[in-house]
N, C-alpha and C. Protein backbone atom coordinates (compact mmCIF):
# COMPACT_ATOMS: atom_id res chain seq x y z
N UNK A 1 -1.92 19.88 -25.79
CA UNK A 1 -1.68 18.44 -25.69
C UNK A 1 -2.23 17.92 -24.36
N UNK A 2 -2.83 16.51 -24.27
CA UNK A 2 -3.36 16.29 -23.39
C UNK A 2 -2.60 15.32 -22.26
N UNK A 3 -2.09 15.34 -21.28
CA UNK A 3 -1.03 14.60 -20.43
C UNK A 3 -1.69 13.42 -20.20
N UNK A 4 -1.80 12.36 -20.60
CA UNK A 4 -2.16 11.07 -20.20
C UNK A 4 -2.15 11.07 -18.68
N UNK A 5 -3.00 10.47 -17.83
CA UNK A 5 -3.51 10.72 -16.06
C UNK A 5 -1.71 9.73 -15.61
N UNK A 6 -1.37 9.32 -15.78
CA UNK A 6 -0.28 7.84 -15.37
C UNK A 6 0.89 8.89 -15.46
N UNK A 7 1.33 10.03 -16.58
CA UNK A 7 2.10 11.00 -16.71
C UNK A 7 2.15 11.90 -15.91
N UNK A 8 0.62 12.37 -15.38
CA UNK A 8 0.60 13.75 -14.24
C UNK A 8 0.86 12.64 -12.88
N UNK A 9 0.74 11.71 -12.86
CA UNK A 9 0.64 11.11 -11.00
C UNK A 9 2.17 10.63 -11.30
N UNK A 10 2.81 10.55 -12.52
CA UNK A 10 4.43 10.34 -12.45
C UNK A 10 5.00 11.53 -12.42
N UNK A 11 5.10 12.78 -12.67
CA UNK A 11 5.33 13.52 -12.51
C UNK A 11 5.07 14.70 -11.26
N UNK A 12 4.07 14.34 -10.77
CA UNK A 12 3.83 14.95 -9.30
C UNK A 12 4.52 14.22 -8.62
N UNK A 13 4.38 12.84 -8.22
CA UNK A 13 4.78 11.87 -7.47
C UNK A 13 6.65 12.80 -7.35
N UNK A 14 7.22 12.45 -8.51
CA UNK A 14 8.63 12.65 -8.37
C UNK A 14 8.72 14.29 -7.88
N UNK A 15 8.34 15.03 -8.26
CA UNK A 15 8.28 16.20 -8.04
C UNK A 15 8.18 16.44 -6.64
N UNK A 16 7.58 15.88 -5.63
CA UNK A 16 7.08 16.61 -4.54
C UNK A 16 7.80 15.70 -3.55
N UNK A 17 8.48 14.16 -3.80
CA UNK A 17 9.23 13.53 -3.65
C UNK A 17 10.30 14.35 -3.74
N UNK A 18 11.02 14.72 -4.45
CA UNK A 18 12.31 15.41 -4.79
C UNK A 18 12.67 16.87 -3.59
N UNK A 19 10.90 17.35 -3.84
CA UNK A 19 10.94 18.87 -3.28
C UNK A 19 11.24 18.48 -1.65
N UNK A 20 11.33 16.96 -1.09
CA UNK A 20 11.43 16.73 0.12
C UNK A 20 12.41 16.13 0.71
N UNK A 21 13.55 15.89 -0.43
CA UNK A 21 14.75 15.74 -0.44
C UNK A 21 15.05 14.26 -0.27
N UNK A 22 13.66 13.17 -0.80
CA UNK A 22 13.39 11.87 -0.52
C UNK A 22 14.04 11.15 -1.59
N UNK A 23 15.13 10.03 -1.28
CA UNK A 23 15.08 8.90 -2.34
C UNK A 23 13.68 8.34 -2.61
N UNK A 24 14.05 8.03 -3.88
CA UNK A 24 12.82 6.45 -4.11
C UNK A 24 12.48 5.80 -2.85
N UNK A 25 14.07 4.76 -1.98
CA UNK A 25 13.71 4.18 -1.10
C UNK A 25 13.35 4.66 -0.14
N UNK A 26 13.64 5.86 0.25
CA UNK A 26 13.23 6.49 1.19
C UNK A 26 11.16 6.68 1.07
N UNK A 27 10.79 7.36 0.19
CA UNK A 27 9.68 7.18 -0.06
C UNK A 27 9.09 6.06 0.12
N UNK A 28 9.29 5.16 -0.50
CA UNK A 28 8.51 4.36 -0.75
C UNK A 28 8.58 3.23 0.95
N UNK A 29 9.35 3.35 1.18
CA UNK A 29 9.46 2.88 2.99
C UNK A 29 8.47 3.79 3.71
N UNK A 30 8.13 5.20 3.33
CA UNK A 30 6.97 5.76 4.58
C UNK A 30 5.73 5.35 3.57
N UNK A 31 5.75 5.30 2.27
CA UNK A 31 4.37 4.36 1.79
C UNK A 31 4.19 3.39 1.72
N UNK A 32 4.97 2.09 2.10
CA UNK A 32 4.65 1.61 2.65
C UNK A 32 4.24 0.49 1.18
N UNK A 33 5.17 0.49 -0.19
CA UNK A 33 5.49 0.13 -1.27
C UNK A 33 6.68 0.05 -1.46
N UNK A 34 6.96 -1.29 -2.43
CA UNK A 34 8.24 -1.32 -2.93
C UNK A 34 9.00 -0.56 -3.58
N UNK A 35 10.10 -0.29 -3.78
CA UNK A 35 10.94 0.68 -4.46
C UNK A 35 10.54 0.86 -6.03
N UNK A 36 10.78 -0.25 -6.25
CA UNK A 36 10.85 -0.53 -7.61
C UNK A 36 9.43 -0.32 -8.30
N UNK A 37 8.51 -0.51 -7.54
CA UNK A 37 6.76 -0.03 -8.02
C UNK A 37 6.92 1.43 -8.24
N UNK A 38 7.64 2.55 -7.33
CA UNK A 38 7.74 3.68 -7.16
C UNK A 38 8.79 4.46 -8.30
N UNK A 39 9.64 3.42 -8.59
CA UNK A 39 10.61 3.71 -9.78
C UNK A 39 9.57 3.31 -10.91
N UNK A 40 8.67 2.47 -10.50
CA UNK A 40 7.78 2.45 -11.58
C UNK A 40 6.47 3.24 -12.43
N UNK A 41 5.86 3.68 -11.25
CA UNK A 41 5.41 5.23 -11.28
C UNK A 41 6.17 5.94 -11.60
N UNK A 42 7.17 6.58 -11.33
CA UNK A 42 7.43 7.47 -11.81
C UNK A 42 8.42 7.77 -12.79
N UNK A 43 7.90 6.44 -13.67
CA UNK A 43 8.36 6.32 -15.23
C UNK A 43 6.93 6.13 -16.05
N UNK A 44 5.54 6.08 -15.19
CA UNK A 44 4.50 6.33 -15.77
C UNK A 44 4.20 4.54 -15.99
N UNK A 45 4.88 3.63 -16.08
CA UNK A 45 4.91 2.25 -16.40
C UNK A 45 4.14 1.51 -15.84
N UNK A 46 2.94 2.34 -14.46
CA UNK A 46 2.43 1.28 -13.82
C UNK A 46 1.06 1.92 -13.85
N UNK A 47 0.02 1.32 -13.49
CA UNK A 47 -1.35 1.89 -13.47
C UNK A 47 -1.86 1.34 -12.07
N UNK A 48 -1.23 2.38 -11.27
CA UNK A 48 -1.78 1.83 -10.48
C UNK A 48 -3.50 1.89 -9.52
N UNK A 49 -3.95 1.23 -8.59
CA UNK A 49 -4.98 1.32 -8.10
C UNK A 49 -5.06 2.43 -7.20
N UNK A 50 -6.61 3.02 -6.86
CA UNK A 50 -6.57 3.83 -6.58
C UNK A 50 -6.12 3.64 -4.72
N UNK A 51 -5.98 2.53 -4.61
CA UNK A 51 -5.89 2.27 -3.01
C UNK A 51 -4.09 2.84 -2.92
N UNK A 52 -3.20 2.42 -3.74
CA UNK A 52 -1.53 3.14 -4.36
C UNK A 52 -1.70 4.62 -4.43
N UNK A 53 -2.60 5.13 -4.68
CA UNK A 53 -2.83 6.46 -5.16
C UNK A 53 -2.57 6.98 -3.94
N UNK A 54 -3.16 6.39 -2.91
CA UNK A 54 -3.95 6.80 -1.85
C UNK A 54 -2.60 6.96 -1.06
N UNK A 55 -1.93 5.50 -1.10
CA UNK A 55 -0.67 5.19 -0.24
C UNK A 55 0.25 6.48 -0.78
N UNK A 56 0.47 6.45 -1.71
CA UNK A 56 1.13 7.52 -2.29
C UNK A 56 1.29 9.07 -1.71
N UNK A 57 0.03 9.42 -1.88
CA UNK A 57 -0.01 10.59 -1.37
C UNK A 57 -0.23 11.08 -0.02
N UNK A 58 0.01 10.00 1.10
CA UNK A 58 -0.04 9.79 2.58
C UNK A 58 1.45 10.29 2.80
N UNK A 59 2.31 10.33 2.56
CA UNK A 59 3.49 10.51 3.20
C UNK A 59 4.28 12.06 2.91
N UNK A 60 3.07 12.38 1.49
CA UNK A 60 3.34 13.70 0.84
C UNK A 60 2.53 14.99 1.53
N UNK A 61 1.68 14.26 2.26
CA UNK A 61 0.48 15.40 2.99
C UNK A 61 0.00 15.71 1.96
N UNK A 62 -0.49 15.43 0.68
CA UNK A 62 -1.58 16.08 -0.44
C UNK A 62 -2.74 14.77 -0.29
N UNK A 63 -3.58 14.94 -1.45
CA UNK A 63 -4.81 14.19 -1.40
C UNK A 63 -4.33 13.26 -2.43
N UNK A 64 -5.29 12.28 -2.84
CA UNK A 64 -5.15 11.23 -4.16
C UNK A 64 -5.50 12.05 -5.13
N UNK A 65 -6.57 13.37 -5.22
CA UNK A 65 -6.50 14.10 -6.42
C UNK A 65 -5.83 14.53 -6.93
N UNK A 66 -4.39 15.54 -5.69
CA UNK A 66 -3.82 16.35 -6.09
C UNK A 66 -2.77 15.95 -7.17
N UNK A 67 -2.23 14.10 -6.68
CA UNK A 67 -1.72 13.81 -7.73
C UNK A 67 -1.79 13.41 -8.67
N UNK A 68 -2.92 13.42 -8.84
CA UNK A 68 -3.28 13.00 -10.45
C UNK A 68 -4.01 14.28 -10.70
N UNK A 69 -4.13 15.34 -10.62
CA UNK A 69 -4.32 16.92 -11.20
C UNK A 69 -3.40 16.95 -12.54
């Protein structure tokens, strides 16, 4: 089965979030995005740009690829 790309960057996102013992708000305050965009990712509900991608994975120390791998 093939994971739709919006499914793997919602599912990393929370994942590596979690593995860092981060709320939503907590996250999304060092990226520097609203909560609720971030609750939105990572229900897969948002598509976001790759410049979000970017913000995203700044606070995680990975790349914009890794989360969408």
């Amino acid at each position: 089965m093939v994971v739709e790309i919006r499914t793997r960057l919602a599912q990393n996102v929370r994942r590596l979030r979690e593995a860092r013992g981060w709320s939503q708000e907590d996250y999304a305050d060092r990226a520097g995005i609203h909560r609720t965009y971030v609750s939105d990712i990572e229900r897969a509900r948002r598509n976001p740009t790759i410049t979000v991608v970017e913000k995203l994975a700044q606070p995680l120390e990975v790349t914009a690829s890794e989360l969408i791998a």
